[in-house]
Protein backbone atom coordinates (compact mmCIF):
# COMPACT_ATOMS: atom_id res chain seq x y z
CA UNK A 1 29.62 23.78 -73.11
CA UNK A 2 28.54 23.39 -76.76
CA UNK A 3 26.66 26.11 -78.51
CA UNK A 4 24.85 26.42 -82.15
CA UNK A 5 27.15 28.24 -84.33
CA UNK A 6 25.72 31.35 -86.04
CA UNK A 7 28.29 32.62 -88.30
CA UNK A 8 29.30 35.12 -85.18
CA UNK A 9 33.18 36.22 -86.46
CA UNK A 10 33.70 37.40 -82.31
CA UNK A 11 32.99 36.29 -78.75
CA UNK A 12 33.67 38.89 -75.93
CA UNK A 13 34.74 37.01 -73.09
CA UNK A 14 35.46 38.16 -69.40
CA UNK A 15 38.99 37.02 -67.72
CA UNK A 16 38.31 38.04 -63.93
CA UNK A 17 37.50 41.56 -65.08
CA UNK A 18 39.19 42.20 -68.22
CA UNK A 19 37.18 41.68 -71.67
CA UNK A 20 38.97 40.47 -74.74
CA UNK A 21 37.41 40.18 -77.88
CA UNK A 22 38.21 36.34 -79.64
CA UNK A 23 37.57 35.94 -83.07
CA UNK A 24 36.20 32.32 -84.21
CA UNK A 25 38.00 30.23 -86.11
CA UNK A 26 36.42 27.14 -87.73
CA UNK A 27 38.72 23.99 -86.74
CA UNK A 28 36.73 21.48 -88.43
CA UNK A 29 34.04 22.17 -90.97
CA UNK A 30 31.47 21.77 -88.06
CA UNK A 31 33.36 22.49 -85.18
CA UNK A 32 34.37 26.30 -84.44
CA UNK A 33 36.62 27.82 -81.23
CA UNK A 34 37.58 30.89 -80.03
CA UNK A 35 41.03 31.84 -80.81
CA UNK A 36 43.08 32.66 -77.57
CA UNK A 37 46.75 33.37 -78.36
CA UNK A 38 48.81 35.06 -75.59
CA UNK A 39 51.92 35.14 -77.96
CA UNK A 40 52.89 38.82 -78.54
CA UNK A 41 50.15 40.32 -76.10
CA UNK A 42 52.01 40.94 -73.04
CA UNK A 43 49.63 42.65 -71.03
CA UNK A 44 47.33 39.79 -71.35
CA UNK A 45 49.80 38.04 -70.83
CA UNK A 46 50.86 39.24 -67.63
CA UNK A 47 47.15 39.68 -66.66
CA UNK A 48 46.07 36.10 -67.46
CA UNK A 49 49.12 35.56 -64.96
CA UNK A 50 48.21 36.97 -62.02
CA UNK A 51 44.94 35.86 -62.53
CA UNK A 52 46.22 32.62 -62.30
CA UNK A 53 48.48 33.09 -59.79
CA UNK A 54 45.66 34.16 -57.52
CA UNK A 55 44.40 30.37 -57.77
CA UNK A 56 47.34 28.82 -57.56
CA UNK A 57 48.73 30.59 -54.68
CA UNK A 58 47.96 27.79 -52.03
CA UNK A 59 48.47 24.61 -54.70
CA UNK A 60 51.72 22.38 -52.89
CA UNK A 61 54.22 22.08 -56.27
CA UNK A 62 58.01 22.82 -56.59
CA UNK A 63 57.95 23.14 -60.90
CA UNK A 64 55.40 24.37 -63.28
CA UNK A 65 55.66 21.63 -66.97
CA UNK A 66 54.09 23.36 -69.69
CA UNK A 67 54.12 22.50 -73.50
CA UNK A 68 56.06 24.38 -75.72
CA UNK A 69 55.59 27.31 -77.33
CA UNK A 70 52.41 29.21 -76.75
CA UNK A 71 52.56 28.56 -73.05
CA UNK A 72 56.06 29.92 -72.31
CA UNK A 73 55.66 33.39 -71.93
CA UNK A 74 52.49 32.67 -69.61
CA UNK A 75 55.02 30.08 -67.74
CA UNK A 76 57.65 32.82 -67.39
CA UNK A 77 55.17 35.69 -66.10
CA UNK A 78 54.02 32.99 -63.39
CA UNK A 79 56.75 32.17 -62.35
CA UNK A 80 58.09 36.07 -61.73
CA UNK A 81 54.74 36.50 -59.75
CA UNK A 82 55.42 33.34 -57.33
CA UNK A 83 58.82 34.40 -57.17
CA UNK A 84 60.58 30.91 -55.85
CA UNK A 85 59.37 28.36 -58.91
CA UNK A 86 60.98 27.14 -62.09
CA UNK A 87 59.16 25.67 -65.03
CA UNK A 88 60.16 22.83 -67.81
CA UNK A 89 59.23 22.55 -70.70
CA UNK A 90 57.92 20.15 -73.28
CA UNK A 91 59.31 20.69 -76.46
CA UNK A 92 58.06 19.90 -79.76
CA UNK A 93 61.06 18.21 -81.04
CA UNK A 94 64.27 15.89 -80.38
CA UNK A 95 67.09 18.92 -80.13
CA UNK A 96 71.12 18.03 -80.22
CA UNK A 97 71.73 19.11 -77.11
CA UNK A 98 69.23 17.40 -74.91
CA UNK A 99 70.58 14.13 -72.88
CA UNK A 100 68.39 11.22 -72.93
CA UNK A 101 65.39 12.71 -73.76
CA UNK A 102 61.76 11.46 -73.16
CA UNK A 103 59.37 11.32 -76.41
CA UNK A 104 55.24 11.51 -76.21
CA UNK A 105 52.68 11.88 -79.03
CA UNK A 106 50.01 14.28 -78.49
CA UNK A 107 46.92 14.92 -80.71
CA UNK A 108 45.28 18.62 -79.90
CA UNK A 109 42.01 19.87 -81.53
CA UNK A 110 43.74 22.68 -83.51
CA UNK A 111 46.83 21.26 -85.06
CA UNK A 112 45.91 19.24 -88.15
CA UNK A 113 48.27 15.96 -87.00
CA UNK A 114 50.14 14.26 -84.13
CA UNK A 115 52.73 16.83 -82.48
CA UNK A 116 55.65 15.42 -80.71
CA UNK A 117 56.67 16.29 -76.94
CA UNK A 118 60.18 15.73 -75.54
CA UNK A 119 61.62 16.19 -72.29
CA UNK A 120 65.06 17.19 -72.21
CA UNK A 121 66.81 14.45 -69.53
CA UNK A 122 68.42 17.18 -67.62
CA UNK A 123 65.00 18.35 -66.97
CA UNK A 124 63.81 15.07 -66.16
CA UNK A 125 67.05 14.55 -63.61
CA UNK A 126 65.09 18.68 -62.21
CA UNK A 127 61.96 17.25 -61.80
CA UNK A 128 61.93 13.74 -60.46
CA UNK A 129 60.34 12.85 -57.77
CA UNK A 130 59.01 16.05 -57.67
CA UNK A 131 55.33 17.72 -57.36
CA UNK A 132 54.72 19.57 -60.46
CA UNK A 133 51.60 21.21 -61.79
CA UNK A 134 50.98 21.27 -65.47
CA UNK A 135 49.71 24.42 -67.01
CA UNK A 136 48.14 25.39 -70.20
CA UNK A 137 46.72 28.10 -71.72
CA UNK A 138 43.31 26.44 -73.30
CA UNK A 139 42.42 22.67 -72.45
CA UNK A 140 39.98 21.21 -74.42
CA UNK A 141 39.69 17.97 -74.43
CA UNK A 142 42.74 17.16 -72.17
CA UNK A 143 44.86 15.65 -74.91
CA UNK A 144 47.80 17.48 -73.89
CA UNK A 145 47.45 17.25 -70.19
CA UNK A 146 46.94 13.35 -70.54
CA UNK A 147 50.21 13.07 -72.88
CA UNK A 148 52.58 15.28 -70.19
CA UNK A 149 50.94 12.82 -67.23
CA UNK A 150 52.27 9.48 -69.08
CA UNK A 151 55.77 11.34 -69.27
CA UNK A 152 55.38 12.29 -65.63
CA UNK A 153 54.57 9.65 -64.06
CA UNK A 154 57.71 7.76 -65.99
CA UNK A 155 60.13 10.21 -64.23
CA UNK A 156 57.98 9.81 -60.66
CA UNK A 157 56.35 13.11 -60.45
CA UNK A 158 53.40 14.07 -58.52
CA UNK A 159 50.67 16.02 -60.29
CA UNK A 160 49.50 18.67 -57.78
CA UNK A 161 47.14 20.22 -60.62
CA UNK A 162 46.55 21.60 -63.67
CA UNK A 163 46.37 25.43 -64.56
CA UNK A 164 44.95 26.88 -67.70
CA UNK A 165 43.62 30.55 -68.67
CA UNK A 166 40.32 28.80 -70.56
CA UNK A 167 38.86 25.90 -70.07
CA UNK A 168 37.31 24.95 -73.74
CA UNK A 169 34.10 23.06 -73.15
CA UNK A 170 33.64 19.84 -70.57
CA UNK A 171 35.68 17.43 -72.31
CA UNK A 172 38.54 17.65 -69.33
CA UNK A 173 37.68 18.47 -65.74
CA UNK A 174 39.17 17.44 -62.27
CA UNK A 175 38.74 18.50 -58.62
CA UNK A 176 42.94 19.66 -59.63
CA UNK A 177 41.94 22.04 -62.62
CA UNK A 178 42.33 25.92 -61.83
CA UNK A 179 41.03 27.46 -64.71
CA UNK A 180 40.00 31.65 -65.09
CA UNK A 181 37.41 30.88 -67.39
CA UNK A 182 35.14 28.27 -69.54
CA UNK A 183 34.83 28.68 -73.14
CA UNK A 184 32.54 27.45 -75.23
CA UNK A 185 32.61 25.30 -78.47
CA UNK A 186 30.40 25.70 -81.17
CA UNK A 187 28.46 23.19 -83.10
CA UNK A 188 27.62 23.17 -86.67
């Protein structure tokens, strides 16, 4: 959902009973989002969670892949709640340590250029063959999503769905997408 921009500086949104004030942030000079950051909140954090975990609950997957780093505490929190699952994650960078890793190029609407994601290949060795869901915490147009699937489906995995907190406009839906809440964009 697109909306006319007014020059608002906030937009109150409700997360399954829990309002949070967002400021907006221009990302483009005619394109303007609502700035969700979970980093450093962990009550929101932990809330957004559970929320999540609510729609999740009955979703077939043995790992959670999420992107590195704004995701991971979000990751962690879900996985306490489930109790059983792991998660992997995508890194932004080649580290020394990793084994064979697997390199993607992603392009997101708020970073300014092309961010790299790597797959450690001990992770990859976790996760093959295996049902996975990928989570999130704001999809927008997909971009990330689309660059983990490529990676995914290299190493055999089955996407059992996708979890986010926000959904950021219509750009990226799927019967697969369990989502607390859509966001708009604003225009202008």
């Amino acid at each position: 959902m697109e909306i006319k921009y007014t020059g608002q500086e906030y937009y109150d949104i409700d997360l399954a009973g829990r309002t949070e004030r967002l400021p907006i942030s221009a990302v483009t000079p005619t394109l303007h989002i609502a700035s969700f950051v979970l980093l450093g909140n962990t009550n929101l954090t932990n809330y957004c969670a559970k929320a999540l975990v609510d729609k999740i609950k009955d979703v077939d997957f043995d790992y959670i892949v999420c992107p590195e780093a704004k995701t991971l505490p979000l990751a962690q929190s879900i996985c306490t709640y489930l109790g059983e699952k792991e998660f992997v994650v995508f890194r932004k960078g080649v580290k020394a340590y990793m084994l064979n890793p697997i390199v993607t190029e992603v392009k997101s609407i708020t970073t300014a250029s092309t961010q790299t994601m790597v797959v450690d290949g001990v992770d990859v060795e976790k996760i093959k063959g295996k049902k996975v869901l990928i989570l999130d915490d704001v999809v927008s147009t997909g971009g990330t999503f689309h660059a983990m699937e490529s990676v995914l489906a290299k190493i055999g995995c089955e996407i059992s769905g996708y979890a986010t907190v926000l959904r950021e406009g219509e750009d990226f839906s799927t019967e697969k997408l369990y989502y607390i809440q859509d966001l708009p964009l604003w225009v202008g």
